[in-house]
Structures are given as C-alpha cells and as structure tokens.
C-alpha atoms as a PDB file:
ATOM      1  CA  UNK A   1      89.197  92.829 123.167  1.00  0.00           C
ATOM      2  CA  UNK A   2      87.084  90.345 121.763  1.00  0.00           C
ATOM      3  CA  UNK A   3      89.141  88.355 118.349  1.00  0.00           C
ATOM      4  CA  UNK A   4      87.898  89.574 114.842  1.00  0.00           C
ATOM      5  CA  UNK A   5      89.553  86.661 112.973  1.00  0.00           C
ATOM      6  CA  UNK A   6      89.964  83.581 114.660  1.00  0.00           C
ATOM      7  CA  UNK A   7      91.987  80.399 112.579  1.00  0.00           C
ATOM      8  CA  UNK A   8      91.237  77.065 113.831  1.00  0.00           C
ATOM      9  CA  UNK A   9      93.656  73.919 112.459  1.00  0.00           C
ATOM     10  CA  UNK A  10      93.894  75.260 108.780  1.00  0.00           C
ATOM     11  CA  UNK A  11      96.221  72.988 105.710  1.00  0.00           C
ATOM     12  CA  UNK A  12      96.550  73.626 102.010  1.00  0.00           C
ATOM     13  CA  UNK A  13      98.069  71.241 100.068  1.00  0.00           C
ATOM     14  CA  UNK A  14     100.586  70.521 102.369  1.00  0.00           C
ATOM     15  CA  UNK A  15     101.812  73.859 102.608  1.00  0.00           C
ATOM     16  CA  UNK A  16     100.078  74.907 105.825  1.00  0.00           C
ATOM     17  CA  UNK A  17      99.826  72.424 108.603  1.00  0.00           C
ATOM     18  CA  UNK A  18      97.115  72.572 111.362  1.00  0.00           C
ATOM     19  CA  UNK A  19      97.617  76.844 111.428  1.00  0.00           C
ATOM     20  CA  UNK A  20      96.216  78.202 114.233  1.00  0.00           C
ATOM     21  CA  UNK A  21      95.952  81.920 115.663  1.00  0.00           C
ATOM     22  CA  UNK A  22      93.817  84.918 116.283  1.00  0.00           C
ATOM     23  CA  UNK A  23      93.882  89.016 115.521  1.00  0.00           C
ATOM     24  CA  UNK A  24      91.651  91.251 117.462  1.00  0.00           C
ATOM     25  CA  UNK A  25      89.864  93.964 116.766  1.00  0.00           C
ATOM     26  CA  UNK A  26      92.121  96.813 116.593  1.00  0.00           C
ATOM     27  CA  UNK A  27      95.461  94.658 116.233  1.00  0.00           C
ATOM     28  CA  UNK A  28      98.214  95.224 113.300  1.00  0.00           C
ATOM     29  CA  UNK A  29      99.761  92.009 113.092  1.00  0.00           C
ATOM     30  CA  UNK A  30     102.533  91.105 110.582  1.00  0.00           C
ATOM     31  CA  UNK A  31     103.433  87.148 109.310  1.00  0.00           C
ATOM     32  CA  UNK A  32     106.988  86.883 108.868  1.00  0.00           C
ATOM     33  CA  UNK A  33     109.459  83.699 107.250  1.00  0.00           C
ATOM     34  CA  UNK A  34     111.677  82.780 104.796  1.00  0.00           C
ATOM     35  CA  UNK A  35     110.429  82.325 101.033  1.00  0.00           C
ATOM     36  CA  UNK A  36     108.481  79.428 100.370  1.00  0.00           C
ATOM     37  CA  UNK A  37     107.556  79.118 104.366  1.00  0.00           C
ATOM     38  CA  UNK A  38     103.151  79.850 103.055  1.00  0.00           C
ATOM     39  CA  UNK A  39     102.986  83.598 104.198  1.00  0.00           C
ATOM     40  CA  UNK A  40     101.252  84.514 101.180  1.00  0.00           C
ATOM     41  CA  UNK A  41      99.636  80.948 101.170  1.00  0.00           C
ATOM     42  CA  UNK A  42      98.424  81.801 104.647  1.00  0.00           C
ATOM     43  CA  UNK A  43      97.113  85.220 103.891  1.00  0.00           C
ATOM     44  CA  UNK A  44      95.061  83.815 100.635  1.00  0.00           C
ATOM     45  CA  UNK A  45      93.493  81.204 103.338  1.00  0.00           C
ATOM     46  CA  UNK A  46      92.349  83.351 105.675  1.00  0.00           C
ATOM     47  CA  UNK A  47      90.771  86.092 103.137  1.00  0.00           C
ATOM     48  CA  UNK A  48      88.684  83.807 101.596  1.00  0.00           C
ATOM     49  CA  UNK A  49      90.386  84.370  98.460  1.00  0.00           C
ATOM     50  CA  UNK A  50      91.275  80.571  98.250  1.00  0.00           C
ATOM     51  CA  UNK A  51      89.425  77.457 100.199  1.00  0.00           C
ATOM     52  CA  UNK A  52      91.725  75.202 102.631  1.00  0.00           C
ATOM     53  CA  UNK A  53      91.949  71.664 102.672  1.00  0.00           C
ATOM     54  CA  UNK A  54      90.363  71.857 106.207  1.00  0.00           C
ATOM     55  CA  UNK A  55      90.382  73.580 109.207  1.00  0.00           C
ATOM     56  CA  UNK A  56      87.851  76.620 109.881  1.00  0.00           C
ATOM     57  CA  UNK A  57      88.819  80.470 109.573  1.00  0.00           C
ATOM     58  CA  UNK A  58      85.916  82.223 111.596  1.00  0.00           C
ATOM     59  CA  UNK A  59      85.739  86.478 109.721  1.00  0.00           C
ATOM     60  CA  UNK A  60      83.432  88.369 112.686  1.00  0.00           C
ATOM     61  CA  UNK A  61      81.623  85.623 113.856  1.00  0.00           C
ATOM     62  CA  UNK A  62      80.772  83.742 110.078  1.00  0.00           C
ATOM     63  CA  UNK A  63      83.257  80.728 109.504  1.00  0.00           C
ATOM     64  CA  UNK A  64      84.383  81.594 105.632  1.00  0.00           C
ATOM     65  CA  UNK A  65      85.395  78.629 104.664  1.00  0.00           C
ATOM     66  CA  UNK A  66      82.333  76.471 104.360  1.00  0.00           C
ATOM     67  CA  UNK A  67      80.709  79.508 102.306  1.00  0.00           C
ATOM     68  CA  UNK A  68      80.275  79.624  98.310  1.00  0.00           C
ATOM     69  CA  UNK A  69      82.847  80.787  96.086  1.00  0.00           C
ATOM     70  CA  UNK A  70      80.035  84.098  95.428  1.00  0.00           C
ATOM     71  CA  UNK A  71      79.376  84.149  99.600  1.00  0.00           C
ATOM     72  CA  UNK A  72      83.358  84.654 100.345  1.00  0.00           C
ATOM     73  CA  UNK A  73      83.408  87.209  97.005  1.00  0.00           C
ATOM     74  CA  UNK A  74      80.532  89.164  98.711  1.00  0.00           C
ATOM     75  CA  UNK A  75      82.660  88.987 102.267  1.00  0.00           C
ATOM     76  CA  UNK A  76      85.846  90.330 100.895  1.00  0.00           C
ATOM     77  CA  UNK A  77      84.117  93.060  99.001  1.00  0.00           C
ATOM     78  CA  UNK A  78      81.942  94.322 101.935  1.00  0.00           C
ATOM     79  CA  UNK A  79      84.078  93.539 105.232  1.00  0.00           C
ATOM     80  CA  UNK A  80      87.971  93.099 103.701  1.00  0.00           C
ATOM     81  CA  UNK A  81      90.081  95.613 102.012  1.00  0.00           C
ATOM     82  CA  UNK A  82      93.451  94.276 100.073  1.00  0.00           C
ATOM     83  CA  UNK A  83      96.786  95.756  99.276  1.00  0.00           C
ATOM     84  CA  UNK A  84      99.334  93.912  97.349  1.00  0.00           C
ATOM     85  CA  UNK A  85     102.963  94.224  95.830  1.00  0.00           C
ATOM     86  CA  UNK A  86     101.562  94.494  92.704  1.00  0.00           C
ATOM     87  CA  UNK A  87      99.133  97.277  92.684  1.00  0.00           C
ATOM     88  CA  UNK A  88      96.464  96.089  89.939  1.00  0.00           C
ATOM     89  CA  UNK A  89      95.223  99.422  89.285  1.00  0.00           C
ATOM     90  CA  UNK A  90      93.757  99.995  85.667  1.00  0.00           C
ATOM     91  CA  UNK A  91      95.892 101.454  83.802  1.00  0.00           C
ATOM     92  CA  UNK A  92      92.803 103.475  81.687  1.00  0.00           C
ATOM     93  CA  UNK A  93      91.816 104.741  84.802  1.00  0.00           C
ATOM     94  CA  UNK A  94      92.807 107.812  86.789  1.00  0.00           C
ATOM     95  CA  UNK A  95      93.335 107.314  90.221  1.00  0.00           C
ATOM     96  CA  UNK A  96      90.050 108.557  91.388  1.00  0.00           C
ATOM     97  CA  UNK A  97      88.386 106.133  89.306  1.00  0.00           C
ATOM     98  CA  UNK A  98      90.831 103.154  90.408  1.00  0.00           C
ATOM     99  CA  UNK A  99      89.829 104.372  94.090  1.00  0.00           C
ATOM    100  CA  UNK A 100      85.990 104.509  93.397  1.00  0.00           C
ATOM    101  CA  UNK A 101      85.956 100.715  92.013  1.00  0.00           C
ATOM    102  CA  UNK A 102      85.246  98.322  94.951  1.00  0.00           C
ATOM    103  CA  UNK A 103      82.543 101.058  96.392  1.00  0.00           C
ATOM    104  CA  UNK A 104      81.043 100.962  92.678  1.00  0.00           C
ATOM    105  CA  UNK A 105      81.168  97.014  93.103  1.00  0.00           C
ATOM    106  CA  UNK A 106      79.768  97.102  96.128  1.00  0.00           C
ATOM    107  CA  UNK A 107      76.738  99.533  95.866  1.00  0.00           C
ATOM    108  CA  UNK A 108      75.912  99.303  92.520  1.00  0.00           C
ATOM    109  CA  UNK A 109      74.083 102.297  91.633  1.00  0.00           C
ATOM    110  CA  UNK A 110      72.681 102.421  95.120  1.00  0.00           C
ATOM    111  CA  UNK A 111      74.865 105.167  96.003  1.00  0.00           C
ATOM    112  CA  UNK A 112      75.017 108.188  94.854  1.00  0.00           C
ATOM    113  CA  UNK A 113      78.268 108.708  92.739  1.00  0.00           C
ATOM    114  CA  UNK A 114      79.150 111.833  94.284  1.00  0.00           C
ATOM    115  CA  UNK A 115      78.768 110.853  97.902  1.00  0.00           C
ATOM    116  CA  UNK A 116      81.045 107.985  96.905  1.00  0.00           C
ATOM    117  CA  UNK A 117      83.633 110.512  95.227  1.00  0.00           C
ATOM    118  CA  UNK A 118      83.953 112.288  98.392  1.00  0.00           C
ATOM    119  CA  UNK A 119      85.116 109.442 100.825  1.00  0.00           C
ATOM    120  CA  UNK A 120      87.395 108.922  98.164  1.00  0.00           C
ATOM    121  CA  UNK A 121      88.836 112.417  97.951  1.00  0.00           C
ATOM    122  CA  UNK A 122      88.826 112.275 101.809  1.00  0.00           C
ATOM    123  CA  UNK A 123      90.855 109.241 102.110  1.00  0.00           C
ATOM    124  CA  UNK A 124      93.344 110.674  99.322  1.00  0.00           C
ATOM    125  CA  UNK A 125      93.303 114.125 101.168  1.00  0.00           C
ATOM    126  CA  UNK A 126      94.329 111.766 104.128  1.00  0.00           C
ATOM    127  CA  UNK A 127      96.863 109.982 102.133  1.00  0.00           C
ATOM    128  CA  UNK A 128      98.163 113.302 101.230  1.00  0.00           C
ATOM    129  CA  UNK A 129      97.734 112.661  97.659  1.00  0.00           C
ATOM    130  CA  UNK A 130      94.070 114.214  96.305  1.00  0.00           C
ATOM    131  CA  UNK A 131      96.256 116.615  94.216  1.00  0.00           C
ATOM    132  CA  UNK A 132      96.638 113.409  91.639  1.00  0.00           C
ATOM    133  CA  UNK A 133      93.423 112.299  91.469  1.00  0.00           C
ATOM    134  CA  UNK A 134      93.001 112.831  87.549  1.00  0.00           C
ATOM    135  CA  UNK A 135      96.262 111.629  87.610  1.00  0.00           C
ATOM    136  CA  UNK A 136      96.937 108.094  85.288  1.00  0.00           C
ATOM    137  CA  UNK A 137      99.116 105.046  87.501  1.00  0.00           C
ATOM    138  CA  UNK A 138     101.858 105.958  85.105  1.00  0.00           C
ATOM    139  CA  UNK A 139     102.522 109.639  86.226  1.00  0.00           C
ATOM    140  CA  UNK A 140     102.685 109.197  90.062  1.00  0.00           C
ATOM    141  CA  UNK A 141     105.250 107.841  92.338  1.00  0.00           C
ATOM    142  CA  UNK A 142     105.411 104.060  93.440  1.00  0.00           C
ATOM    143  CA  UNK A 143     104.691 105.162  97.140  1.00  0.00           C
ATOM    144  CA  UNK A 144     101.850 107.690  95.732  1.00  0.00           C
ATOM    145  CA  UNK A 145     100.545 104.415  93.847  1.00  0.00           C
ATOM    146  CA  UNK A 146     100.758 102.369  96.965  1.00  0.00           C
ATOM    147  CA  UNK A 147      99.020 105.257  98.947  1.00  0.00           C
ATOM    148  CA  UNK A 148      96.346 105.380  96.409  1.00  0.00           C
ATOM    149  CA  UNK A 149      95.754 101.008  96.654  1.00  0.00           C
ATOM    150  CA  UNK A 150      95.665 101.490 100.707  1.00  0.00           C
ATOM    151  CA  UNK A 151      92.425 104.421  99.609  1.00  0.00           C
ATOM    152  CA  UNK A 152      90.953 101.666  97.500  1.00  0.00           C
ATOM    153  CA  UNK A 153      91.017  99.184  99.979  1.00  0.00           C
ATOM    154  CA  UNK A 154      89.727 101.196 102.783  1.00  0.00           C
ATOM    155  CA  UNK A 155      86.567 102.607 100.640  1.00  0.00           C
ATOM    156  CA  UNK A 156      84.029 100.095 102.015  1.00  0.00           C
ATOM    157  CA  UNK A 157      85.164 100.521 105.572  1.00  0.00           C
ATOM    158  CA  UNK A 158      86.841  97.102 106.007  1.00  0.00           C
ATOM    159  CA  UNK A 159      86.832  95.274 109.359  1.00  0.00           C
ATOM    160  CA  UNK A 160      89.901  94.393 108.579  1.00  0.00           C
ATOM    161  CA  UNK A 161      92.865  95.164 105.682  1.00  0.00           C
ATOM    162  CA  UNK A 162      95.154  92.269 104.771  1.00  0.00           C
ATOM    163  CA  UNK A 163      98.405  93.652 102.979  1.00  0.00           C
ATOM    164  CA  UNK A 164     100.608  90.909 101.041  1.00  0.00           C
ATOM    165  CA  UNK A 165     104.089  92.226 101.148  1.00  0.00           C
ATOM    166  CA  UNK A 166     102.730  96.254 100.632  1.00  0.00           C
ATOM    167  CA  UNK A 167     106.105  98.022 100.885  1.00  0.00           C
ATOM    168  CA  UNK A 168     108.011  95.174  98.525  1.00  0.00           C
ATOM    169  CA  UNK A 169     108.340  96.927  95.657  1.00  0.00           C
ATOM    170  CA  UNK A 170     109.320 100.404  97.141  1.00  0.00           C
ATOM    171  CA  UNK A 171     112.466 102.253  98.100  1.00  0.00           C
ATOM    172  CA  UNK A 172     113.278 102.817 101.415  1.00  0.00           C
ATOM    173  CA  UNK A 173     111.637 106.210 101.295  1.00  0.00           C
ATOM    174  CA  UNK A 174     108.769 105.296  99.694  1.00  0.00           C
ATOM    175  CA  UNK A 175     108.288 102.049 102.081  1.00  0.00           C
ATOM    176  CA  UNK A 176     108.297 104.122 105.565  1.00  0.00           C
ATOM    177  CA  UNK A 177     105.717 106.619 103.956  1.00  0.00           C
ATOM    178  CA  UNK A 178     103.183 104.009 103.193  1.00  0.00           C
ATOM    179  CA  UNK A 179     103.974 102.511 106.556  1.00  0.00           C
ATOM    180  CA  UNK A 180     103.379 106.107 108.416  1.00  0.00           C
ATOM    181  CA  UNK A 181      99.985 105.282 106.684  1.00  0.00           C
ATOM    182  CA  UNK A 182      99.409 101.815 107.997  1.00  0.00           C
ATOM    183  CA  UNK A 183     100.432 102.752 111.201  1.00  0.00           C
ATOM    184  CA  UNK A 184      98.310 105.821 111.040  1.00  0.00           C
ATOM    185  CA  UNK A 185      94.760 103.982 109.911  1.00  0.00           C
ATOM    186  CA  UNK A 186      95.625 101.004 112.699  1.00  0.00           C
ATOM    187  CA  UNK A 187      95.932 103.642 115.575  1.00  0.00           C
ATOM    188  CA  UNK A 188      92.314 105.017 113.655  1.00  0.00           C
ATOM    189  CA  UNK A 189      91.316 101.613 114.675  1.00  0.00           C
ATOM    190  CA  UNK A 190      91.501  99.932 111.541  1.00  0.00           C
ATOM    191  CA  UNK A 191      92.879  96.168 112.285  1.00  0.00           C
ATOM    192  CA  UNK A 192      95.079  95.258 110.169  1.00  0.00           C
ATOM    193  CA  UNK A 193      97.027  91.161 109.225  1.00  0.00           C
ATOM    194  CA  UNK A 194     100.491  91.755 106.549  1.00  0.00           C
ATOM    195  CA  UNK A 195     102.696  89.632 105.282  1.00  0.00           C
ATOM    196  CA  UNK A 196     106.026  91.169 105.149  1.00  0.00           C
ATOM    197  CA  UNK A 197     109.858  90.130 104.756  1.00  0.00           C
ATOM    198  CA  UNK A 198     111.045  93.753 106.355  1.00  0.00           C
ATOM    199  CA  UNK A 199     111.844  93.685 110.142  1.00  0.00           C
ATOM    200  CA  UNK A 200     111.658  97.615 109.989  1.00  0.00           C
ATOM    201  CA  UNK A 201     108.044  97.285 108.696  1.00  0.00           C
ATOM    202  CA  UNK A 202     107.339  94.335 111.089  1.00  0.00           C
ATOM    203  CA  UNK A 203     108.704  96.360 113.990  1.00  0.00           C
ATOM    204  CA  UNK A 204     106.209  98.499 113.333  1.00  0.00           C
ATOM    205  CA  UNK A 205     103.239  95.779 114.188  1.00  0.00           C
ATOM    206  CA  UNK A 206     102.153  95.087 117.428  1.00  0.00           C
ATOM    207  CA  UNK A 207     102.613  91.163 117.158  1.00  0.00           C
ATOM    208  CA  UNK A 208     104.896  89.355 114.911  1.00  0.00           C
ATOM    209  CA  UNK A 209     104.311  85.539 113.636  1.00  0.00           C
ATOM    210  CA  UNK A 210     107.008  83.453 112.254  1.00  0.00           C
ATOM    211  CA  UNK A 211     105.943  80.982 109.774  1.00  0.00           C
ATOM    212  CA  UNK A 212     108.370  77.539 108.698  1.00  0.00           C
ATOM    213  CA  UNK A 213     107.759  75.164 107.050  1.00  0.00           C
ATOM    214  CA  UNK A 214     104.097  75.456 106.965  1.00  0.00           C
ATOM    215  CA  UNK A 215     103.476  76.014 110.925  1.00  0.00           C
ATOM    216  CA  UNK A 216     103.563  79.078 112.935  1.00  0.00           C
ATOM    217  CA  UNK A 217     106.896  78.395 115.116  1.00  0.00           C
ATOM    218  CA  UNK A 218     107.054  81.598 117.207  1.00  0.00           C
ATOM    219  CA  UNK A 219     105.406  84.912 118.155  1.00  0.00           C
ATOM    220  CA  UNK A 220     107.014  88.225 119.143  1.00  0.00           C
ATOM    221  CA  UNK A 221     105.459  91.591 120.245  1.00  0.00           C
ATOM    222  CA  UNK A 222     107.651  94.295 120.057  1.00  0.00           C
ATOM    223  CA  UNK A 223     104.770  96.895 121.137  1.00  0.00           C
ATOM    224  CA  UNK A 224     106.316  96.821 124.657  1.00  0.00           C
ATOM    225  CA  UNK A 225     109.559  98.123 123.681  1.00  0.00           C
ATOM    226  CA  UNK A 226     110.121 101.945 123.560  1.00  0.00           C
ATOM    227  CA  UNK A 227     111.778 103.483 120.354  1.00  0.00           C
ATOM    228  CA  UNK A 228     111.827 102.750 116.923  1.00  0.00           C
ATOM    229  CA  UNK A 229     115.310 101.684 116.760  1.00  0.00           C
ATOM    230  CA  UNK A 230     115.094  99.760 119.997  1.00  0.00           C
ATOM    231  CA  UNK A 231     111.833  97.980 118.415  1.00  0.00           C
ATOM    232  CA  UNK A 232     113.706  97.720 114.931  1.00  0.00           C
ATOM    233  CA  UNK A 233     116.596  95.904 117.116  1.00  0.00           C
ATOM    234  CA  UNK A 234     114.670  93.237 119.635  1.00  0.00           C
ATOM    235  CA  UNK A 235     112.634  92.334 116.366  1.00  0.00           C
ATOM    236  CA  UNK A 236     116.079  91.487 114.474  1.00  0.00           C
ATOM    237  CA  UNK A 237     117.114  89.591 117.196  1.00  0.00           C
ATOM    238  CA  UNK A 238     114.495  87.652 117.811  1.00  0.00           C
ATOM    239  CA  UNK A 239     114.012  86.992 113.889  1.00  0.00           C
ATOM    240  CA  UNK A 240     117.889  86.168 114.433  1.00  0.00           C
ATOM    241  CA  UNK A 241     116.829  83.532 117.026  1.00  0.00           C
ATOM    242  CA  UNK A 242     114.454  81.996 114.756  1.00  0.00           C
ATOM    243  CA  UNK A 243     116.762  81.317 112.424  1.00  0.00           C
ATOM    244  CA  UNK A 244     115.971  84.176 110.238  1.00  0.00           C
END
C-alpha cells in the first residue's frame, strides 16, 4: 500500500535531527520515548501545525512544509483530524455543537446544517455516546469527552487522525474505551499516527517508533504477535531493550 505521509530529513531547533519515516494508508502507528525525546515536537512537524527548520514532510502527495501558514491551516482542516490530552472543547457549547465546529469551519454555510448534524449524531451513535449530545463538557465523563474529540476530529473525513497522547489524562477504564475506538475507526480504514507513553495503548498499533534524543532509534511491530497480553508483553520488552 502506497505511503500517505512520507517524512524526508526533518530538524526543529535542534530537537529533531534528520527524522525520517513513512505511514501508509490504512496504518495506526504510535511514536513512543522518554519525556523531552520531540514526540509531541515530531507530531506538530508533521501536521503542519508548526514549520521545520528543513527537511520535507510530503501529506498525500503535497509537500506541507513549503506551503503558507493559511495553505497548511486549509490542509489540516480538510484532510487532518486532531485529538489531544487536553480536549479544547468550548465550554458554552454542548457537545453537538463542539462536534459540528471543524465541519462549520470547513463548509461555511455551504452545507446544509442539518446534513452536517447527522454525521455528527452518527459518529456519536458510533461512539456510543449520542444520548449526551445537549450535554455541556462539564456533565460527561473524561472518556465520554475524549469519545466526543475523536467525533470532532473525524467530521471532515480525515485522511489521516494524529492523536497527541489521547488516553493521558484518563483512567485505565476510560483509556481502553477510547482505544476500542481508535482501534475500531483504523480497522474502518481510517490511518491513524499517536504519540503515546502507554505500551498497552502502543501494543495496540501496528508499528511502534522509538524516538531519543531527537532521532528515531528503533521500530517494532507487534501486529504479528497473537493476543493482547502477548502483544502488551513483546512491546514491553522491546521498549525494555531500548532503554525504556
């Protein structure tokens, strides 16, 4: 399968140092390392949410990082969805209207608001959480909250959904629910590149990257092995190889 995001030497400020790697079409990939290593860094760089020092990051064919601060804007909006540890919703907003907000961005006006409302209600239905749409951020669950950000980010049909660390701020509980979800919209087809410091969540990824000091110093796919604890184990010893 032919590579969706393709990153070709990439530094920042000395923090990442000639990066290089590809995700294709279809792939769940998680970025792994210890704190301060550029995972987030990384995952800024290759969004278009930030410009590197050099190197090239190539989205679907269209290398992002020689475009305008508006051309990248336009990118992420139409072709990239986003989930983060901290959720950003509005707190005025219900979580319909949270949902609705990058489609509103997006089409401005052009679509109807109605037809917009139901992909939304679909993709909560799917979430398993369309029972709290006129619900406000501060009367639903963190993992409801973080079920409702992965609906917002998938409401303009993303080629692909970058996650920064999307199961951080949950309980265990809440953390394999929302990763039943990711799981669920990668095996839709929905490709998917997260930064994570959870080998349970990583296990769950069909290709790991280590990141240290800056460069990518190992890769790991524990697709191959069969069972989630087995997976859960030959990813914590290979992190333990790394020096994890």
């Amino acid at each position: 399968m032919a590579e969706l995001l393709t990153v070709k030497n990439l530094c920042k400020n000395g923090i990442l140092k000639e990066i290089r790697f590809g995700v294709k079409a279809g792939e769940m990939v998680a970025i792994m390392g210890p704190s301060g290593s550029g995972k987030s860094t990384l995952l800024y760089q290759v969004s278009g949410m930030d410009r590197a020092d050099s190197g090239e990051v190539w989205m679907d064919g269209t290398e992002i990082c020689g475009l305008s601060e508006d051309d990248r804007a336009r990118l992420r909006l139409s072709q990239m969805g986003f989930v983060f540890q901290q959720m950003n919703m509005l707190k005025n907003l219900n979580l319909l209207d949270n949902i609705l907000l990058p489609a509103s961005h997006l089409n401005k006006g052009k679509t109807p608001r109605k037809e917009l409302e139901r992909r939304a209600r679909m993709l909560m239905g799917k979430m398993g959480i369309e029972a709290l749409a006129e619900r406000r951020i501060t009367e639903v669950s963190g993992g409801q909250l973080q079920r409702a950000c992965i609906c917002r980010s998938m409401m303009n049909q993303p080629k692909i959904l970058f996650a920064d660390e999307p199961t951080g701020a949950l309980n265990q509980g809440a953390a394999q629910e929302v990763m039943a979800e990711f799981t669920r919209l990668n095996q839709e087809g929905t490709t998917i590149l997260m930064v994570t410091h959870d080998s349970k969540v990583a296990a769950r990824c069909g290709r790991i990257l280590y990141l240290l000091d800056g460069c990518i110093k190992g890769e790991f796919s524990p697709a191959g092995v069969v069972g989630e604890k087995e997976r859960e184990a030959a990813v914590s010893r290979w992190l333990a190889g790394m020096g994890w």
